[in-house]
Structures are given as structure tokens and as C-alpha cells.
N, C-alpha and C. Protein backbone atom coordinates (compact mmCIF):
# COMPACT_ATOMS: atom_id res chain seq x y z
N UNK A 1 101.78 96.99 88.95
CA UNK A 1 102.07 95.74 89.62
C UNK A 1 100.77 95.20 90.21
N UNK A 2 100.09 94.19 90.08
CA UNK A 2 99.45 93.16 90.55
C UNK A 2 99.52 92.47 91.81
N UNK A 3 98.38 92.12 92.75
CA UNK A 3 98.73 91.54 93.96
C UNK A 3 99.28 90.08 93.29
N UNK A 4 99.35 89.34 94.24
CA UNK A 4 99.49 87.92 93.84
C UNK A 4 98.39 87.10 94.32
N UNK A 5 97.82 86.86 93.21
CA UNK A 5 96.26 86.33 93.57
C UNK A 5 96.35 85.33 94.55
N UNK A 6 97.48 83.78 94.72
CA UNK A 6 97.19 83.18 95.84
C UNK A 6 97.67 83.46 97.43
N UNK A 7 98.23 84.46 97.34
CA UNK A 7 98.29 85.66 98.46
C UNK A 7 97.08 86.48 99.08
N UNK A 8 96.66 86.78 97.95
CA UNK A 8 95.61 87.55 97.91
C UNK A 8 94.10 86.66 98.71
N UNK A 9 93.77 85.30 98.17
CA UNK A 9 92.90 84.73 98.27
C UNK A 9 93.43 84.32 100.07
N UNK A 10 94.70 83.90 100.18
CA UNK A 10 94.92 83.48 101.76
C UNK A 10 94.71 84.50 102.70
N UNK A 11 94.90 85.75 102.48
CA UNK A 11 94.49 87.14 103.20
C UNK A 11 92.80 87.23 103.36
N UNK A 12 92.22 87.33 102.33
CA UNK A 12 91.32 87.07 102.34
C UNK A 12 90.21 86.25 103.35
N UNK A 13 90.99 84.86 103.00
CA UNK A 13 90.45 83.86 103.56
C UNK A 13 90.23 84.05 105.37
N UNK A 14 91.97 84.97 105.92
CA UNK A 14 92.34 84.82 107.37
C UNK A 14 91.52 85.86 108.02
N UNK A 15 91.14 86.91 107.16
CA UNK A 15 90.49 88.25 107.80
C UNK A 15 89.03 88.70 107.09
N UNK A 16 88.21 87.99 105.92
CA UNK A 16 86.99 88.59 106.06
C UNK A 16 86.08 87.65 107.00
N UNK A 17 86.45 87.44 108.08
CA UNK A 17 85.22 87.20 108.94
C UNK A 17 85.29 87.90 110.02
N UNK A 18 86.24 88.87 110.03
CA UNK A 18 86.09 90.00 110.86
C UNK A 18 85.73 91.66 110.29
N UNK A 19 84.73 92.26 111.52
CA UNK A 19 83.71 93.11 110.99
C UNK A 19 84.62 94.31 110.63
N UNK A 20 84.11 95.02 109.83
CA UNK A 20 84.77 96.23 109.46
C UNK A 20 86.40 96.07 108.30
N UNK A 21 86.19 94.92 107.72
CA UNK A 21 87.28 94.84 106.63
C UNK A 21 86.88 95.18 105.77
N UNK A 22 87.41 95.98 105.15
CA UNK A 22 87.76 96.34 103.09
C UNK A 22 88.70 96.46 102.73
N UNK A 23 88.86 96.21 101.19
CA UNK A 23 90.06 96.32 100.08
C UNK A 23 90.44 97.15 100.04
N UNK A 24 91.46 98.21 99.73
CA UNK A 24 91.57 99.20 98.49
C UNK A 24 92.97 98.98 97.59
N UNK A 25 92.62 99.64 96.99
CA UNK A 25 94.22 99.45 95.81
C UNK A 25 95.07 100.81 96.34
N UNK A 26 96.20 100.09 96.45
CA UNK A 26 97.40 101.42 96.98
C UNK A 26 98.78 100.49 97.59
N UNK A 27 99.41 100.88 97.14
CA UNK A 27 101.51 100.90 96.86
C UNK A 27 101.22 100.20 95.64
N UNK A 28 100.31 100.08 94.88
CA UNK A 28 100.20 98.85 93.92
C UNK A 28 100.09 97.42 93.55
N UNK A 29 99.14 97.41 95.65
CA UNK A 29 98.19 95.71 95.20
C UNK A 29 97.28 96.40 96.32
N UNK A 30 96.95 95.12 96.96
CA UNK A 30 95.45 95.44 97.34
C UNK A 30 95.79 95.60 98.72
N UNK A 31 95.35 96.91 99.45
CA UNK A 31 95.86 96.42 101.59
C UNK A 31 93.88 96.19 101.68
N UNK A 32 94.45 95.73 103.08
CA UNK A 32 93.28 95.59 104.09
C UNK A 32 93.00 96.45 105.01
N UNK A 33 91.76 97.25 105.05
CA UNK A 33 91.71 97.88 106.21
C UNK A 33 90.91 97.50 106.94
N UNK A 34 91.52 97.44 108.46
CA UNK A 34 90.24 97.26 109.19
C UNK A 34 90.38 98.34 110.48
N UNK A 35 89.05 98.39 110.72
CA UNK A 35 88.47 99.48 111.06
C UNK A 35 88.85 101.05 110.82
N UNK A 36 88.78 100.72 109.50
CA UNK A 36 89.24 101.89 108.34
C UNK A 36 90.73 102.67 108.93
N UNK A 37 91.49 101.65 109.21
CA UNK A 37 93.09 101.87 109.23
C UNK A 37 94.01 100.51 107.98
N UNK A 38 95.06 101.31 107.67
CA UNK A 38 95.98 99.78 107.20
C UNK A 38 96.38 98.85 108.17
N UNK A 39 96.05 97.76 107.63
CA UNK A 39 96.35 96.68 108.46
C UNK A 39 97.67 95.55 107.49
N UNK A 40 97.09 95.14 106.33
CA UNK A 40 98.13 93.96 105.74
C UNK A 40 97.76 94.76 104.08
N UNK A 41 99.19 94.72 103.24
CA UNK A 41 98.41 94.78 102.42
C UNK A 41 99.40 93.18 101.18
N UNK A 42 98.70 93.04 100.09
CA UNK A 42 99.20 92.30 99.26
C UNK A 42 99.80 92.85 98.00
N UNK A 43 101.37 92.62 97.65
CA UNK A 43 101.91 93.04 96.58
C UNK A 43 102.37 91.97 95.72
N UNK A 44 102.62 91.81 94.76
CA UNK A 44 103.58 91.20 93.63
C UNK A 44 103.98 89.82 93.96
N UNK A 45 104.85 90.31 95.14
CA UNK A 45 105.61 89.20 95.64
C UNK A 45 105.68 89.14 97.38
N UNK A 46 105.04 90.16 97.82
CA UNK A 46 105.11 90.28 99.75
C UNK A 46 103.67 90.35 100.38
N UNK A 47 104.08 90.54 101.37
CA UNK A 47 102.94 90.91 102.32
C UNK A 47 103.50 91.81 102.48
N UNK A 48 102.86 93.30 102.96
CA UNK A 48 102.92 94.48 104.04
C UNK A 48 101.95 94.31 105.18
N UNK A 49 102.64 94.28 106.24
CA UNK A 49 102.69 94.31 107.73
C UNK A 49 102.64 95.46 108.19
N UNK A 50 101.71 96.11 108.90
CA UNK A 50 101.94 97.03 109.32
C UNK A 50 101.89 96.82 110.90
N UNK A 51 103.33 96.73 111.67
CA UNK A 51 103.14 96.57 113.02
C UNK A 51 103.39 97.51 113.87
N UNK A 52 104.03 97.27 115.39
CA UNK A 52 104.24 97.98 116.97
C UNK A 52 105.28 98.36 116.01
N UNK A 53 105.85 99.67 116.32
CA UNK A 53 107.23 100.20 115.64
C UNK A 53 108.52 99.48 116.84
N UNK A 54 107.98 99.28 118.07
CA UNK A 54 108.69 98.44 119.26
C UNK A 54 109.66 97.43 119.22
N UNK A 55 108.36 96.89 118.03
CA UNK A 55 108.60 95.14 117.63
C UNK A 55 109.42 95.39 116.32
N UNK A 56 109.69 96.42 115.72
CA UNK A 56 109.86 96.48 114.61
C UNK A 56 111.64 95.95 114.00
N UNK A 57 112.65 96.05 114.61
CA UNK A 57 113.57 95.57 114.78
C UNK A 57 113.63 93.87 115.23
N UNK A 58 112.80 93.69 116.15
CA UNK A 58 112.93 91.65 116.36
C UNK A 58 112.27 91.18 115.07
N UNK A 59 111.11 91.95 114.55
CA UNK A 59 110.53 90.93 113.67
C UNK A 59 111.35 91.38 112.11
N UNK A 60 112.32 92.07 112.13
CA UNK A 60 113.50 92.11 110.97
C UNK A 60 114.54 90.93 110.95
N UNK A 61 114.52 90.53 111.75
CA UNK A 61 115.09 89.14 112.54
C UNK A 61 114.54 87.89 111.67
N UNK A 62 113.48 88.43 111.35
CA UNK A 62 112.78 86.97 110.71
C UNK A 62 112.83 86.46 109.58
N UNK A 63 112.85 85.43 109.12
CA UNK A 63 113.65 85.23 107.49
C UNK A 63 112.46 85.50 106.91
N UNK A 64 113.01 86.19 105.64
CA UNK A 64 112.06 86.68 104.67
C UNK A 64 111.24 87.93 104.72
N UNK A 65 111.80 88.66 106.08
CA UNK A 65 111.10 89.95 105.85
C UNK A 65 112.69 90.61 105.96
N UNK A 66 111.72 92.01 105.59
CA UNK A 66 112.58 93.04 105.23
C UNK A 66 112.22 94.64 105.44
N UNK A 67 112.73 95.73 105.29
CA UNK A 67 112.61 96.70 105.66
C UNK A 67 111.54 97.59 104.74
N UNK A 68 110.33 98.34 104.59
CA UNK A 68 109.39 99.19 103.42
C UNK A 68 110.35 100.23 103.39
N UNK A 69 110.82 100.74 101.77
CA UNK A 69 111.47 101.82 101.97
C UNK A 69 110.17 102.50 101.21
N UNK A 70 110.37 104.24 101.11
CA UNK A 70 109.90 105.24 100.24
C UNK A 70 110.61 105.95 100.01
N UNK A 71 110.90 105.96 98.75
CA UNK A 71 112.99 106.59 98.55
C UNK A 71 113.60 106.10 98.96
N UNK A 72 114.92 107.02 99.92
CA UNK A 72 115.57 105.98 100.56
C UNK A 72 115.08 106.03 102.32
N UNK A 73 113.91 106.46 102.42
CA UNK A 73 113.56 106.52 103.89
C UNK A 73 112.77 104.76 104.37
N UNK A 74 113.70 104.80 105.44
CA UNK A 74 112.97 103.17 106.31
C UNK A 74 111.73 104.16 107.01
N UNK A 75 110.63 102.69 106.31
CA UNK A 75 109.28 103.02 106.99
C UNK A 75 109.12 102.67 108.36
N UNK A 76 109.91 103.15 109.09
CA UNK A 76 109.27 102.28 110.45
C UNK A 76 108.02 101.44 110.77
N UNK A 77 108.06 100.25 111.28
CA UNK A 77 106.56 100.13 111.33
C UNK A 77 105.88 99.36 110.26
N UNK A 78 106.35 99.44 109.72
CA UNK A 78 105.79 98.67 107.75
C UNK A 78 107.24 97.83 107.67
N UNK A 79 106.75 96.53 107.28
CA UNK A 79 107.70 95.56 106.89
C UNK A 79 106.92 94.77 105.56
N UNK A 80 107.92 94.41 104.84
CA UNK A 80 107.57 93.35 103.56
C UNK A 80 107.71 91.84 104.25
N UNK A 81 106.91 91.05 103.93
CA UNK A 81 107.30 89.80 104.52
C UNK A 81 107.16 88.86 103.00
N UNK A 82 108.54 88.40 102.43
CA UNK A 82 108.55 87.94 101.47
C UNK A 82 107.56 86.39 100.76
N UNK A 83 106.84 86.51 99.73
CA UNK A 83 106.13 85.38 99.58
C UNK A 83 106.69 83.94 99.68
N UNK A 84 107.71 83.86 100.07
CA UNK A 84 108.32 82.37 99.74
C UNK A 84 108.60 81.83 101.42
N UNK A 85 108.33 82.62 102.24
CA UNK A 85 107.74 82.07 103.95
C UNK A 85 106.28 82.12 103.97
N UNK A 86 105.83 82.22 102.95
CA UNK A 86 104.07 82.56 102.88
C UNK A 86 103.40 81.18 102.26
N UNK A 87 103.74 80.41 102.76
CA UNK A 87 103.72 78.82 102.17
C UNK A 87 102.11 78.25 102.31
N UNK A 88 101.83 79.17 103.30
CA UNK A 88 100.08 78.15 104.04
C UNK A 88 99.36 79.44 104.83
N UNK A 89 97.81 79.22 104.94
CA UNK A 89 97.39 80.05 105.30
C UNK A 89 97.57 80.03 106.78
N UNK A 90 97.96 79.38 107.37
CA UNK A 90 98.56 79.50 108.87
C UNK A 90 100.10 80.42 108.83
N UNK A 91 100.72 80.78 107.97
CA UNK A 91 101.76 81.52 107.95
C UNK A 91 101.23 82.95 108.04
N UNK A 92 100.42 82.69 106.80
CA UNK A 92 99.66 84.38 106.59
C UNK A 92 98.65 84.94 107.96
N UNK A 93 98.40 84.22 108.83
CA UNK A 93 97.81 84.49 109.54
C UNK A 93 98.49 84.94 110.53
N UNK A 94 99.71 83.61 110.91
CA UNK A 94 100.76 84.80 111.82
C UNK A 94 101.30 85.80 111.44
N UNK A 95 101.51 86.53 110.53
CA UNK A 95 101.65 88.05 110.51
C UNK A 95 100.52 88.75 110.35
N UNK A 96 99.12 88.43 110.08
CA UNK A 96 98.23 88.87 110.31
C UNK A 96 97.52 89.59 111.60
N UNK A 97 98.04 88.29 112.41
CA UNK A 97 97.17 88.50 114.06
C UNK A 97 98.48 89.62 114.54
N UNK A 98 99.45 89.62 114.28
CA UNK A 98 100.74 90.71 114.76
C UNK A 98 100.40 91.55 114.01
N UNK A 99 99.74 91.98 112.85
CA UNK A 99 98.96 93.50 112.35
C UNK A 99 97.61 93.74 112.89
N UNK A 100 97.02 92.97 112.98
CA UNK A 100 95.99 93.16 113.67
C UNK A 100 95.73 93.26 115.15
N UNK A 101 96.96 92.99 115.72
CA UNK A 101 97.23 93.50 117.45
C UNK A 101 97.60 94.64 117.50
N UNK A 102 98.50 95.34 116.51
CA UNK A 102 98.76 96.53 116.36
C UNK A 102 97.86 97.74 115.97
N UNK A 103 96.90 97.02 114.98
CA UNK A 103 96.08 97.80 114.75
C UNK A 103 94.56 98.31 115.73
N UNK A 104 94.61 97.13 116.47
CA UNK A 104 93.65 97.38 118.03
C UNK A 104 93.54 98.62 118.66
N UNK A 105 94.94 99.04 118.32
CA UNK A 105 95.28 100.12 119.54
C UNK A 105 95.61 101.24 119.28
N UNK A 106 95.60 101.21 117.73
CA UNK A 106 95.75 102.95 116.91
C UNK A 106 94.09 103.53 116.95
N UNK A 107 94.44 104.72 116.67
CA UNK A 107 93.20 104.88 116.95
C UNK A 107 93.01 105.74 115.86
N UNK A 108 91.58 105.44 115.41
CA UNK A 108 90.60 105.60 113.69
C UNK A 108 90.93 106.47 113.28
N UNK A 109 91.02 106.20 112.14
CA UNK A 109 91.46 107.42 110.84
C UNK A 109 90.51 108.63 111.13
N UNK A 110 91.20 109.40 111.31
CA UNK A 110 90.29 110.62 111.08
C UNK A 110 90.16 111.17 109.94
């Protein structure tokens, strides 16, 4: 599976001007890490969010996202946010700055 390139390019666009971002390929499109943690990644047809596990129930609330499974286990914490609320790069950015608040406060891959 393939990211979705104009997904891809709006991610892009909202987060390389902050220091410490890179690509990699993994669930089968491209995530973002920053400061070598997951932060957003791009699939097929979603965004992955990786947020507060806190928040993780209100922002299921929101149209067009949905739950990350692996099997049949809910990822806490990881949400899909479907491409068809992903209209403008001001959309992609609000779930951006809500992964990237989350990601402030984990602390670096070891």
C-alpha cells in the first residue's frame, strides 16, 4: 500500500520546518518522526495520529476518525483520521499540532 501522495505532500508541507523531522516507511506509508519518536504517519487513505491516550476517546467523537486496530487489539493512542476530512492543509495541521503536543512530552526513543 502506498501513502497518498496529496496527503503526503500536505504533511510534509505542515511539519518540515520543524527541527528533527524524518520519514520512514512502516504500517505501509510513510510516518513522521520527530524527535526520533512517531508522530503522524500517511497511509492509502488516512492519517495516523498518534495522541494523549486521555484524549483518546473525545477525539473518536470526531467525524472521520476511527479506532488503529492490530488484529483485533484497539491501539490506544493511535487513531486513523480518514482522508475525506483532510480537505486543506489547515485540517492536516489540526491533527498535527494534537500529535505533536503529545509527542512533546514522551520521552526519546531509546
Amino acid at each position: 500500500m502506498a501513502a497518498n501522495p496529496l496527503l503526503l505532500d500536505m504533511v510534509r508541507n505542515v511539519l518540515f520546518h520543524l527541527p528533527d523531522v524524518f520519514e520512514k516507511k512502516m504500517f505501509g506509508g510513510v510516518c513522521f518522526m520527530v524527535d526520533d519518536k512517531l508522530c503522524v504517519c500517511v497511509g492509502k487513505d488516512y492519517l495516523l495520529c498518534r495522541l494523549d491516550p486521555d484524549n483518546y476517546d473525545t477525539e473518536l467523537e470526531m467525524p472521520g476518525v476511527s479506532q488503529m486496530m492490530s488484529g483485533s487489539r484497539v491501539m490506544k493512542g493511535y487513531i486513523h483520521v480518514d482522508e475525506g476530512v483532510l480537505n486543506t492543509e489547515n485540517d492536516v495541521l489540526i491533527w498535527a499540532n494534537k500529535a505533536l503536543k503529545y509527542n512533546a512530552v514522551l520521552n526519546s526513543k531509546l
